[in-house]
N, C-alpha and C. Protein backbone atom coordinates (compact mmCIF):
# COMPACT_ATOMS: atom_id res chain seq x y z
N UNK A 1 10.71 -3.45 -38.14
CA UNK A 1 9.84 -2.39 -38.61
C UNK A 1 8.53 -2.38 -37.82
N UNK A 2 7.94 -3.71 -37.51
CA UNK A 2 6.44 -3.47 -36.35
C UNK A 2 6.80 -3.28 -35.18
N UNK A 3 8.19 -3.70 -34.99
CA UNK A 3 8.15 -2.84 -33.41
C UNK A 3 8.15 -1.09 -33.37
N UNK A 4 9.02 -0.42 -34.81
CA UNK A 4 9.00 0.69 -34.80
C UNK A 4 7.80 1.07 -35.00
N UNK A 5 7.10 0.68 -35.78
CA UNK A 5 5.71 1.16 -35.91
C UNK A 5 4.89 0.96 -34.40
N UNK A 6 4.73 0.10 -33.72
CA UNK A 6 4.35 -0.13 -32.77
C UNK A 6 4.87 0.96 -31.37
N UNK A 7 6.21 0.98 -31.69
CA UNK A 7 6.59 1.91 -30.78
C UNK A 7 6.37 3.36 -30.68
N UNK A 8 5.90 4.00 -32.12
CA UNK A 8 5.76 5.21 -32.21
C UNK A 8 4.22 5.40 -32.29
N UNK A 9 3.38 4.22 -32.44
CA UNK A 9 2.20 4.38 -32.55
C UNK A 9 2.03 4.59 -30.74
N UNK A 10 2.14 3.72 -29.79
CA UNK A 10 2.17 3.97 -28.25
C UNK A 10 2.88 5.05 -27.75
N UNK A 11 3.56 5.38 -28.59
CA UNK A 11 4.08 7.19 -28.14
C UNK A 11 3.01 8.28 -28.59
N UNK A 12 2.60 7.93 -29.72
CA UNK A 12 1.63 9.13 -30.22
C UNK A 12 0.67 9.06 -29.13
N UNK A 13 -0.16 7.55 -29.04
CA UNK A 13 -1.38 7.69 -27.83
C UNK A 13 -0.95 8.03 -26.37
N UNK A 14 0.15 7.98 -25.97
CA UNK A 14 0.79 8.62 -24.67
C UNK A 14 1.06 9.98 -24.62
N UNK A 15 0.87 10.75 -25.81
CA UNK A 15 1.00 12.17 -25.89
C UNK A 15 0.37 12.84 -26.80
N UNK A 16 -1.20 12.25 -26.64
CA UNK A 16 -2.47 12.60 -27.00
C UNK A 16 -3.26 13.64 -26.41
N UNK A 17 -2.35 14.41 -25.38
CA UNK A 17 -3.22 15.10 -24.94
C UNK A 17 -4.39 15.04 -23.37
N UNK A 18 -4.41 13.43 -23.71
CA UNK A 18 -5.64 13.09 -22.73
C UNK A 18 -5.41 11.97 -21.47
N UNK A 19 -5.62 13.06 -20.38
CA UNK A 19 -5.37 11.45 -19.65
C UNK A 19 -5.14 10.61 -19.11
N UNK A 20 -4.36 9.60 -19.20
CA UNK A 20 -4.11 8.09 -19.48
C UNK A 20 -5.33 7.57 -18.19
N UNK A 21 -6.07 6.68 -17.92
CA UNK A 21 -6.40 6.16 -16.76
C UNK A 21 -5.30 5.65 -16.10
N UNK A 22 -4.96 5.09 -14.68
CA UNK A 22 -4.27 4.73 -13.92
C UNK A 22 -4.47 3.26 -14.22
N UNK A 23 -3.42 1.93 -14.42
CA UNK A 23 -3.43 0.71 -14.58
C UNK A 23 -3.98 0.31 -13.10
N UNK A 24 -4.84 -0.58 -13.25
CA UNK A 24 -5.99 -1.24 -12.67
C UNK A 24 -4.90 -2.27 -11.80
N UNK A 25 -3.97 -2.99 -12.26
CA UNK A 25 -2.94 -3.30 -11.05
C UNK A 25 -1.70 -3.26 -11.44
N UNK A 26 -0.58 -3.90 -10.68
CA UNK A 26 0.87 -3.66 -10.67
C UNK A 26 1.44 -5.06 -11.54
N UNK A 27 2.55 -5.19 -11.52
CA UNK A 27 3.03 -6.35 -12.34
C UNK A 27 2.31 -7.52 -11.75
N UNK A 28 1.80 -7.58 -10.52
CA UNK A 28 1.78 -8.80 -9.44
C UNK A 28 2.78 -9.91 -9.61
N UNK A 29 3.69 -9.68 -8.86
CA UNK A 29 4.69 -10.89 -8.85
C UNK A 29 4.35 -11.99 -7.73
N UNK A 30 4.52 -13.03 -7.89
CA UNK A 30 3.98 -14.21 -6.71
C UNK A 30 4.74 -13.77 -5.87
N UNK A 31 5.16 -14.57 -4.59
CA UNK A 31 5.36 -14.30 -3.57
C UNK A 31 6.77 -15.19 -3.73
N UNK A 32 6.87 -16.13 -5.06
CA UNK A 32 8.01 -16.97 -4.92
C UNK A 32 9.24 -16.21 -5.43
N UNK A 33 8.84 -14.65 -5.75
CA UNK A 33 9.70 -13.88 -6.26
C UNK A 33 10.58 -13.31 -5.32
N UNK A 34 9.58 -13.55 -3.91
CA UNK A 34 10.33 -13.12 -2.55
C UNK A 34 10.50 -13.96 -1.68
N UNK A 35 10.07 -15.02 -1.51
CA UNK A 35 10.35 -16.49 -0.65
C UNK A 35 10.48 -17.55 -1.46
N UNK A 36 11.09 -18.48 -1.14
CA UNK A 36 11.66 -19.78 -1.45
C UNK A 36 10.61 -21.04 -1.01
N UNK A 37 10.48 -21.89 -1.26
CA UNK A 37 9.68 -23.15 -0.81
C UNK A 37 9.71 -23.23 0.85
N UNK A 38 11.06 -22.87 1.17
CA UNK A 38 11.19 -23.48 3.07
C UNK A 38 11.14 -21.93 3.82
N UNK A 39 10.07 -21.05 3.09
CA UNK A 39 9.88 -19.81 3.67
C UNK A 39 10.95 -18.69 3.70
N UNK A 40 12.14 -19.16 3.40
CA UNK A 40 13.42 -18.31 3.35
C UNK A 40 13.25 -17.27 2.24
N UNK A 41 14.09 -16.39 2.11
CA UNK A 41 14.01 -14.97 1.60
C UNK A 41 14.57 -15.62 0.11
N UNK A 42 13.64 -15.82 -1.14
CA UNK A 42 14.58 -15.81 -2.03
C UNK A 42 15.83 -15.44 -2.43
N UNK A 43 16.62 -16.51 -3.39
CA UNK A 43 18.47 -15.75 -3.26
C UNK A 43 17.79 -14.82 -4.36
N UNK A 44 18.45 -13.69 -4.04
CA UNK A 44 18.40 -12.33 -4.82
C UNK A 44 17.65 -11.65 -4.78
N UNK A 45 16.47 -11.84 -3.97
CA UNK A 45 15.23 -10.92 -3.12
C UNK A 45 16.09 -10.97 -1.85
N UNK A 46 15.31 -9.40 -1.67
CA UNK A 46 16.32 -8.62 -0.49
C UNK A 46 14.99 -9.06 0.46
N UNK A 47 15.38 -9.16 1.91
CA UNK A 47 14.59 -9.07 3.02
C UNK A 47 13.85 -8.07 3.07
N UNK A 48 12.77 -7.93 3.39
CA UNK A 48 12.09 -6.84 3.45
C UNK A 48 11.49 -6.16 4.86
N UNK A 49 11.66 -5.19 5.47
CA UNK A 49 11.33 -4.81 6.63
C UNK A 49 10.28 -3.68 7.12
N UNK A 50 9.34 -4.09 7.76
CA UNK A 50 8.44 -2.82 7.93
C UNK A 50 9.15 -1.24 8.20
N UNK A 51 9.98 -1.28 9.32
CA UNK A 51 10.39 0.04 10.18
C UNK A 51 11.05 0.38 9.14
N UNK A 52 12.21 -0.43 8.67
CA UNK A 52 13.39 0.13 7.48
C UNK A 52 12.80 0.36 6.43
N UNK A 53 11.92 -0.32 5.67
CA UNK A 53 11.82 0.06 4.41
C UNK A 53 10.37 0.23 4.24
N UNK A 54 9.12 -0.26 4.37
CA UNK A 54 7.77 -0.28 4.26
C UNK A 54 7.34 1.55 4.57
N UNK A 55 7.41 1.67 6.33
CA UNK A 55 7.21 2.46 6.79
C UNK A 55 7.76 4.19 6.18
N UNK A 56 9.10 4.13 5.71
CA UNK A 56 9.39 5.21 5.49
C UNK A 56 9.59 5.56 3.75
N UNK A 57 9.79 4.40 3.34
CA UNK A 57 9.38 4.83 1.76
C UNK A 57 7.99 4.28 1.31
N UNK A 58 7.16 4.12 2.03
CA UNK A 58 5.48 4.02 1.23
C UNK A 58 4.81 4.68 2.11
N UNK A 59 4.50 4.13 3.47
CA UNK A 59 3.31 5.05 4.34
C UNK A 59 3.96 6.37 4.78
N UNK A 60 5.04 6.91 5.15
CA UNK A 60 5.50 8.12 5.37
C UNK A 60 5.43 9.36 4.14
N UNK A 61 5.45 8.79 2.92
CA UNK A 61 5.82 9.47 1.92
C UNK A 61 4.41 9.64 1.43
N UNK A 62 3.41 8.52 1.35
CA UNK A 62 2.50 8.08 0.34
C UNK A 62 1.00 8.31 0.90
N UNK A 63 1.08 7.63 2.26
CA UNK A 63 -0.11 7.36 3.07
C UNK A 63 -0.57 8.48 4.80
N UNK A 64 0.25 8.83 5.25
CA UNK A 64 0.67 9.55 6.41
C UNK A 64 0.82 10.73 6.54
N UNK A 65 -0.45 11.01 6.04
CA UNK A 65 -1.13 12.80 5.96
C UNK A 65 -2.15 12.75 7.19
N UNK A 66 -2.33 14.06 7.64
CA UNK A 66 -3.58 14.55 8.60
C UNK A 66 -4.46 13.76 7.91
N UNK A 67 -4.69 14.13 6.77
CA UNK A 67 -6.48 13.97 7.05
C UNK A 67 -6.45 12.80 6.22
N UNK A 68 -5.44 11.68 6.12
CA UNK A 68 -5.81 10.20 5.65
C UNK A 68 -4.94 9.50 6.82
N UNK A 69 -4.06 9.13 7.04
CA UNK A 69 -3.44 7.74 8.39
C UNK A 69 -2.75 8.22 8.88
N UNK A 70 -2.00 9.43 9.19
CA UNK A 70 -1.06 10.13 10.23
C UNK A 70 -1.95 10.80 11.42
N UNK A 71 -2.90 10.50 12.11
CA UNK A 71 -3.12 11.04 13.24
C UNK A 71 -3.87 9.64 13.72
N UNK A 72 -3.19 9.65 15.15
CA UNK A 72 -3.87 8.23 15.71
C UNK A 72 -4.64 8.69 16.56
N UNK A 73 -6.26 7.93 16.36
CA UNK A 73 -7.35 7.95 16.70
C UNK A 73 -7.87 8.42 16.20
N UNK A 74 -7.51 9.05 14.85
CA UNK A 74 -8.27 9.53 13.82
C UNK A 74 -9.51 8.69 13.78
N UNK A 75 -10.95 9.19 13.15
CA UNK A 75 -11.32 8.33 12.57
C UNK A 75 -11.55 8.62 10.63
N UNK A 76 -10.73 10.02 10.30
CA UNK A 76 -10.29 9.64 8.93
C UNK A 76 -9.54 8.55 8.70
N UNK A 77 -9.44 8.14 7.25
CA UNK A 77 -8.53 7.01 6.35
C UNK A 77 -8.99 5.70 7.14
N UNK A 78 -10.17 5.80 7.30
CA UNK A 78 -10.88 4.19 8.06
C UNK A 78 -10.44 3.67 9.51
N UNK A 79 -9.67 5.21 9.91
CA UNK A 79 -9.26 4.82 11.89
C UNK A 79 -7.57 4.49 11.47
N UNK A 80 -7.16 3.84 9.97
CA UNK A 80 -5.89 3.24 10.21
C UNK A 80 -5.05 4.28 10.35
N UNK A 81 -3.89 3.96 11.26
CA UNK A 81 -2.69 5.01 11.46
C UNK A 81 -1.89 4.21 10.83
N UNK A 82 -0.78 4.97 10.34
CA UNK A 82 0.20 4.07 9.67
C UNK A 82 1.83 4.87 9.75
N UNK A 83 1.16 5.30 10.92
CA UNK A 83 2.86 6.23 11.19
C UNK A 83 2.74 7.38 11.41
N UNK A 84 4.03 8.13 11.44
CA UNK A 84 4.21 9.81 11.61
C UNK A 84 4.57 9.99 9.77
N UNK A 85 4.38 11.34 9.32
CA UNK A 85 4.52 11.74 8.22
C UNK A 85 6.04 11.70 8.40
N UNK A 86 7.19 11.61 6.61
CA UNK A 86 8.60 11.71 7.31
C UNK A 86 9.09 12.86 7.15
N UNK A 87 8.14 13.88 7.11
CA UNK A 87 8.23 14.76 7.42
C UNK A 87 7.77 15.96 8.52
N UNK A 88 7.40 14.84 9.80
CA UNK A 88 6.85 15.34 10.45
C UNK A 88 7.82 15.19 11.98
N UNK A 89 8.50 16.44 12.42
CA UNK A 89 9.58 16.97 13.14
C UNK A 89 9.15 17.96 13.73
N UNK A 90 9.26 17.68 15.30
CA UNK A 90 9.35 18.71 16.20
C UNK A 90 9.59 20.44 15.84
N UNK A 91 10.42 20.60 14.87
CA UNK A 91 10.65 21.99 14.24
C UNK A 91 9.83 22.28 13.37
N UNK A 92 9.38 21.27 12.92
CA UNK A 92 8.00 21.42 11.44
C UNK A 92 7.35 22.15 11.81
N UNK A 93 6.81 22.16 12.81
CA UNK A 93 5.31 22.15 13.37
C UNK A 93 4.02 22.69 12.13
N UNK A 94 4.16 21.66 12.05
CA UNK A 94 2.84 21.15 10.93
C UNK A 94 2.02 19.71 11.43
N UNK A 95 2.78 19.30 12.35
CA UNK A 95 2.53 17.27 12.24
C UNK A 95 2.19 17.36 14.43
N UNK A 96 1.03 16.95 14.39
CA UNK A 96 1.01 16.24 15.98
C UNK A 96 1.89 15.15 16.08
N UNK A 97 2.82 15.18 17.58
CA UNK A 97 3.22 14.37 17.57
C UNK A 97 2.43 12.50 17.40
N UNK A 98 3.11 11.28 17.17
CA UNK A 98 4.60 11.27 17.42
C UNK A 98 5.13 11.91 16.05
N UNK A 99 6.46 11.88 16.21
CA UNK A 99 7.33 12.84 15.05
C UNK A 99 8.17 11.31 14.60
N UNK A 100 8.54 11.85 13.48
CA UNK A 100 9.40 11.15 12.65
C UNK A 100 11.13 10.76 13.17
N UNK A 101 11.98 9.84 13.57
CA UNK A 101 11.34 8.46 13.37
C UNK A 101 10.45 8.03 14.38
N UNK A 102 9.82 7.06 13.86
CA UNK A 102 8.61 6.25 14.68
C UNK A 102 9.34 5.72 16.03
N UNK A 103 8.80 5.90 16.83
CA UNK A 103 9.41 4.44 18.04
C UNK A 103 9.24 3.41 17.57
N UNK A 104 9.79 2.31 18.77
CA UNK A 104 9.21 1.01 18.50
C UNK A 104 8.02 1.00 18.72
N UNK A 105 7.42 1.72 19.80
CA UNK A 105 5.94 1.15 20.43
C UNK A 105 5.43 1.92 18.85
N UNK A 106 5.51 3.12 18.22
CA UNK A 106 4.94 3.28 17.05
C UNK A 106 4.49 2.39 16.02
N UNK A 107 5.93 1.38 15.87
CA UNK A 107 6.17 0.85 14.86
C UNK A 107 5.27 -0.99 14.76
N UNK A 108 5.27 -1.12 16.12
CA UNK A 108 4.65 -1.97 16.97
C UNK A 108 2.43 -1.80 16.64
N UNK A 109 2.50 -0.08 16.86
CA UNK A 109 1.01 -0.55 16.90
C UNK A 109 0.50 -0.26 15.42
N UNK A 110 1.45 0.05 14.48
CA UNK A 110 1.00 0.43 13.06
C UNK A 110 0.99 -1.27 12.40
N UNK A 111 1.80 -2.16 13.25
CA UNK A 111 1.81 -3.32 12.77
C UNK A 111 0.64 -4.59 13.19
N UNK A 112 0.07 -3.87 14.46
CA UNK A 112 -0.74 -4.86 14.94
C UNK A 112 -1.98 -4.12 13.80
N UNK A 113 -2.49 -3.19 13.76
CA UNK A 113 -3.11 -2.42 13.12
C UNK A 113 -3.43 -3.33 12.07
N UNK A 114 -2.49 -3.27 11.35
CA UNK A 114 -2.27 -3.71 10.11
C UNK A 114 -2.25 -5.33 9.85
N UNK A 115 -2.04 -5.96 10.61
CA UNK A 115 -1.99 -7.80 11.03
C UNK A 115 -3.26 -8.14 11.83
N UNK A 116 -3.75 -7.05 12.45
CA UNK A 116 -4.78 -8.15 13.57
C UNK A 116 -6.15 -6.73 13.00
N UNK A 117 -5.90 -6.03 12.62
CA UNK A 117 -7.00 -5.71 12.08
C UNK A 117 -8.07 -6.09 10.82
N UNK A 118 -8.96 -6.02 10.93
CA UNK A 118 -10.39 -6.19 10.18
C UNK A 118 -9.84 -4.84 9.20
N UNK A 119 -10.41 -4.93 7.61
CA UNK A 119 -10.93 -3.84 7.51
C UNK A 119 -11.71 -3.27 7.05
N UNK A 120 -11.74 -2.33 7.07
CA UNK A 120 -13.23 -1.44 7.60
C UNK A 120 -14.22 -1.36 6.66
N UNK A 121 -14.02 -1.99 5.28
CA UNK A 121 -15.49 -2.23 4.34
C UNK A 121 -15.35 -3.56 3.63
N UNK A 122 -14.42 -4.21 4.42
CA UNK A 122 -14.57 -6.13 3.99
C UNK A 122 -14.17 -6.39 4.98
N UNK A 123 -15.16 -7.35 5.85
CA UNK A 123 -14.61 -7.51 7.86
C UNK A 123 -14.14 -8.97 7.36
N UNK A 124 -14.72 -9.52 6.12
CA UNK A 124 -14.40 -11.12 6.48
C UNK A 124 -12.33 -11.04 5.61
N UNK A 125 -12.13 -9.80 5.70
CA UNK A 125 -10.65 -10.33 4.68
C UNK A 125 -9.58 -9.08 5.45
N UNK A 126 -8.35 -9.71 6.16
CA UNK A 126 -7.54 -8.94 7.12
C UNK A 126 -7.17 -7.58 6.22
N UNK A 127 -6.74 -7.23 6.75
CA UNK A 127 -5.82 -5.90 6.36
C UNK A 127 -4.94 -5.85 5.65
N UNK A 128 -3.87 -7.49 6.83
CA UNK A 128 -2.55 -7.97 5.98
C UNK A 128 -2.74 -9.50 6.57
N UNK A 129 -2.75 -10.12 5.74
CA UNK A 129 -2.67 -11.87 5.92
C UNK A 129 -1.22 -12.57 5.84
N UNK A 130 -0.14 -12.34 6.56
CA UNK A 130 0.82 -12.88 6.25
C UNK A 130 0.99 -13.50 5.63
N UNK A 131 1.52 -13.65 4.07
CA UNK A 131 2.45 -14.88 3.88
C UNK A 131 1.42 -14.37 2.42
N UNK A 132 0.57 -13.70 2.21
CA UNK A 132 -0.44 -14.12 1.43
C UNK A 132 -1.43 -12.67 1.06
N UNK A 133 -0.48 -11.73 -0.08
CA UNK A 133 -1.20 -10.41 -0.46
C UNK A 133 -2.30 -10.64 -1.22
N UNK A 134 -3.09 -11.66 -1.99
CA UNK A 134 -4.33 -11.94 -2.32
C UNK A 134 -5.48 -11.66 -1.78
N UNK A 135 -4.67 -12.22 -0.37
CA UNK A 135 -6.05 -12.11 1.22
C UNK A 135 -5.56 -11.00 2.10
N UNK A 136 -4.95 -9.95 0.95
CA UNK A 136 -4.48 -8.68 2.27
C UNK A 136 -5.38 -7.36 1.46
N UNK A 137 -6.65 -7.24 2.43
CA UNK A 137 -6.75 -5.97 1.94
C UNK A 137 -6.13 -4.79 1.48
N UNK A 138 -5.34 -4.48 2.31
CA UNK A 138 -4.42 -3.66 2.06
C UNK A 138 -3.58 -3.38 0.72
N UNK A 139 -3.16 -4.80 0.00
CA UNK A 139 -2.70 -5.12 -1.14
C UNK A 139 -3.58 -4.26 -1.83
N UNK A 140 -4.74 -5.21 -1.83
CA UNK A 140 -5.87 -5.04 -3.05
C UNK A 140 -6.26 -3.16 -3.88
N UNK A 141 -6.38 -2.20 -1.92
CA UNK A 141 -6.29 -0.90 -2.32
C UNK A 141 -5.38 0.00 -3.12
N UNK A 142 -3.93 -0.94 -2.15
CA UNK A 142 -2.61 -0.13 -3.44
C UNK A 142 -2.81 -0.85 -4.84
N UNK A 143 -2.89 -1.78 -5.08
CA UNK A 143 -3.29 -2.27 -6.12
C UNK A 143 -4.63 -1.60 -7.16
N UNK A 144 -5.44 -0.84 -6.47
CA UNK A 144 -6.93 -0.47 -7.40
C UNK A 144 -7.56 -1.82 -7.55
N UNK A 145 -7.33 -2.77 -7.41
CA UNK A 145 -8.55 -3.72 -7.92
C UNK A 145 -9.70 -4.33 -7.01
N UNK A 146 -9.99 -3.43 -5.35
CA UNK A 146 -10.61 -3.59 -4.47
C UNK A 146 -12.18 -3.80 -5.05
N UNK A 147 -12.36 -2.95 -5.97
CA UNK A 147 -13.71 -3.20 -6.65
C UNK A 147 -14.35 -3.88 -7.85
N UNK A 148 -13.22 -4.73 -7.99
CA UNK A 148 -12.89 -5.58 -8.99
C UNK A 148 -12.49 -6.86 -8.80
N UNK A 149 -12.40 -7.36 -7.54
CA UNK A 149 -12.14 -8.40 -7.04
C UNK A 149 -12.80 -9.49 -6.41
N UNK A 150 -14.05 -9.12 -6.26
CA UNK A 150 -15.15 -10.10 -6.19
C UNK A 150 -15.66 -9.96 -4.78
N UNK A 151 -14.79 -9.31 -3.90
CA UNK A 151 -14.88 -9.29 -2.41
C UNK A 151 -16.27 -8.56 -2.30
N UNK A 152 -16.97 -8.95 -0.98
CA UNK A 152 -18.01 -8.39 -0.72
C UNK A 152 -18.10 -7.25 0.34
N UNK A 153 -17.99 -6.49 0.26
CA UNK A 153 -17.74 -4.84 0.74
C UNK A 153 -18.66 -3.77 0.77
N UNK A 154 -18.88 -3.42 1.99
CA UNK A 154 -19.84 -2.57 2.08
C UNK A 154 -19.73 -0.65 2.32
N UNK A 155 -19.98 0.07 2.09
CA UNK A 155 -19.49 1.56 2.06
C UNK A 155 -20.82 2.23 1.81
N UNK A 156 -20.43 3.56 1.95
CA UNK A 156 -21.30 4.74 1.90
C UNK A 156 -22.00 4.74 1.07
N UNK A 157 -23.70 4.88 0.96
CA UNK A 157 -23.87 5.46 -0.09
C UNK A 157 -23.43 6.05 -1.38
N UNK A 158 -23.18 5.78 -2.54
CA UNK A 158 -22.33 6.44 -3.62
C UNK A 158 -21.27 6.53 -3.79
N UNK A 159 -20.46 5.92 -2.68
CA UNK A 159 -19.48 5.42 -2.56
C UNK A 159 -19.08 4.04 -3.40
N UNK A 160 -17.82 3.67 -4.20
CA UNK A 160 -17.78 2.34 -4.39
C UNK A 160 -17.62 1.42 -3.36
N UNK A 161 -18.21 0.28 -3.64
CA UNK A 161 -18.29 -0.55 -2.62
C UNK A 161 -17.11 -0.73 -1.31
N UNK A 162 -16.29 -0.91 -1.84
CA UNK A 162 -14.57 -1.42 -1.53
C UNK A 162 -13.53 -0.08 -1.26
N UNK A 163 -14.08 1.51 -1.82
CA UNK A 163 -13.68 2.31 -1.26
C UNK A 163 -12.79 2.80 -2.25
N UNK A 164 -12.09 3.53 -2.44
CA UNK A 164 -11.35 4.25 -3.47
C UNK A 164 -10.12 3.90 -3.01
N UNK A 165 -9.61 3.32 -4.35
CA UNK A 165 -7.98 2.68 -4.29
C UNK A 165 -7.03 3.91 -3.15
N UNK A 166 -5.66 3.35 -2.95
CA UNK A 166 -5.03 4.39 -2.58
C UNK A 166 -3.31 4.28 -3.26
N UNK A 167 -3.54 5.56 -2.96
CA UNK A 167 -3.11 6.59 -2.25
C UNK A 167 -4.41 7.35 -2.83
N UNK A 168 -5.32 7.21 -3.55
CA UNK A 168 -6.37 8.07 -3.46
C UNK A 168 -5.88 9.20 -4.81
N UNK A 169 -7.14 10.03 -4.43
CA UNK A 169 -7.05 11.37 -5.49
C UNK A 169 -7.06 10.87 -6.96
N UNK A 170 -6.97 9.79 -7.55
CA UNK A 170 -6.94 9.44 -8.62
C UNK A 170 -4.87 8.72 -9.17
N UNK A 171 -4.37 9.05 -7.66
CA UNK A 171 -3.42 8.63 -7.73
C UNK A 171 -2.56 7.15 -7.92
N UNK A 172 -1.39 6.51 -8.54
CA UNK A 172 -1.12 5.35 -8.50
C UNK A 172 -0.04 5.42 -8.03
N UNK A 173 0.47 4.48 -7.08
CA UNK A 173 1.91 4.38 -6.73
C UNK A 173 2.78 3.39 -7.29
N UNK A 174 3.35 3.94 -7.91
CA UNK A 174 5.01 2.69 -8.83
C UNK A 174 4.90 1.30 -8.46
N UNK A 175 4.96 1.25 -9.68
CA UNK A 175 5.22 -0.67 -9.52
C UNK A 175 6.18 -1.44 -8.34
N UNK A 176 7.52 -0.47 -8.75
CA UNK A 176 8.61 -0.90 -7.63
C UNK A 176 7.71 -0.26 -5.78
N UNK A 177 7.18 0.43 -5.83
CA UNK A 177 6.73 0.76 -4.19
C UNK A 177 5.53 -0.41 -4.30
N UNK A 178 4.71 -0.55 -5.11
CA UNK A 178 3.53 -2.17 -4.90
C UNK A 178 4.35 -2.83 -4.49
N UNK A 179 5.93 -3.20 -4.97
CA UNK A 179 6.08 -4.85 -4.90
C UNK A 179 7.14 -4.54 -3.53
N UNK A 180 7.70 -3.43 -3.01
CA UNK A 180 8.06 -3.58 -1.75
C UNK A 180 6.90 -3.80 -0.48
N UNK A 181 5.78 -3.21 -0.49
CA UNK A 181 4.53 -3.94 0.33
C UNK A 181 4.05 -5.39 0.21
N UNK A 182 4.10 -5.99 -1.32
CA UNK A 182 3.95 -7.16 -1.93
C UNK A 182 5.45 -8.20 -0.58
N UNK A 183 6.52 -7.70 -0.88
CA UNK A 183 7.40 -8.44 -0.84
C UNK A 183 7.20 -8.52 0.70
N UNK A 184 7.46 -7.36 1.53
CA UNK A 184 6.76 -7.41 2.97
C UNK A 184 5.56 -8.68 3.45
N UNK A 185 4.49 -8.66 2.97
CA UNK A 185 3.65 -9.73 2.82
C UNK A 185 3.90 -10.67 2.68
N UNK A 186 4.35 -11.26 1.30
CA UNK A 186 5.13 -12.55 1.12
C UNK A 186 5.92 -12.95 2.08
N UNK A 187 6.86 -11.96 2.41
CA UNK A 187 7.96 -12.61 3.55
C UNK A 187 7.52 -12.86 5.18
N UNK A 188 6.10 -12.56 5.22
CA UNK A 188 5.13 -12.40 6.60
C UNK A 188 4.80 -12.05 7.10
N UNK A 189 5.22 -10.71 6.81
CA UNK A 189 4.57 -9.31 7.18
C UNK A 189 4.79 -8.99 8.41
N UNK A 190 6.39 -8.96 8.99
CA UNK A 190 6.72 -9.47 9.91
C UNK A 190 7.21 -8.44 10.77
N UNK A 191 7.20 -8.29 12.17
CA UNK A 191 7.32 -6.64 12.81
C UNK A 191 8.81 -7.00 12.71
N UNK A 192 9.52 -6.05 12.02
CA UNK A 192 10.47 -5.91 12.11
C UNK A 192 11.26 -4.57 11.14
């Protein structure tokens, strides 16, 4: 009976009309959910791959617009490129090239980007820290808790410190798309 009560009481406030704020982070699963002690791919965690899976179901879909990480040399979305939109095809013509799929050399500099880069409003904490989404900026933004995390970060005027979570707009992306970037990380964030 308190779960029914409980359950219909969290239905009424879910269709209140108003709302909801966006959850502040994702399940956070450790990293032992995706690696094993001797670095190996946990049994029953799938390998995880930038080109195959990172690239075209999170930054193509999520991140890899004009005017946030799909134009390289941008200096919107903090300079980072993070691919071609996957919807961005020679027939589109909506998208500067490169077009969808990425090359290697694409896939190559969205990764150094992303591994050997600083970023751009916390210089002392990488982008992506292999082995280790705690110390991956990058985490922290899909996550929302960039301004909540103690990091010391500097930004615009009136700006929050750490920059507005992403995908931005007030938007959150699924638990299951956090923990395929999560799992990427854990496993080393590895060009492949």
């Amino acid at each position: 009976m308190r779960r029914l009560v409980l359950s219909l009481a969290l239905l009424a406030a879910g269709c209140s009309g108003e709302d909801a704020a966006p959850a502040a982070t994702s399940t956070r699963l450790g990293c032992d959910a995706y690696v094993d002690a001797d670095g190996g791919v946990t049994p029953g965690a799938t390998a995880v791959s930038l080109e195959r899976d990172v690239m075209p179901q999170v930054f193509a879909l999520s991140c890899a617009f004009g005017s946030c990480h799909a134009v390289q040399g941008s200096t919107q979305g903090a300079g980072l490129y993070l691919g071609p939109n996957l919807h961005a095809t020679a027939a589109s013509g909506q998208y500067p090239p490169p077009y969808w799929p990425p090359t290697a050399d694409v896939v190559r500099q969205v990764h150094e980007a992303l591994v050997q880069g600083a970023a751009a409003t916390e210089a002392s904490m990488p982008r992506v820290t292999p082995g280790d989404p705690a110390r991956s900026f990058l985490m922290h933004k899909l996550d929302q808790d960039q301004n909540a995390s103690g990091l010391a970060c500097h930004a615009e005027t009136g700006a929050p410190p750490c920059g507005d979570g992403m995908p931005g707009q007030g938007q959150r992306l699924p638990d299951a798309t956090l923990e395929l970037v999560r799992a990427w990380i854990c496993q080393g964030a590895k060009l492949n």
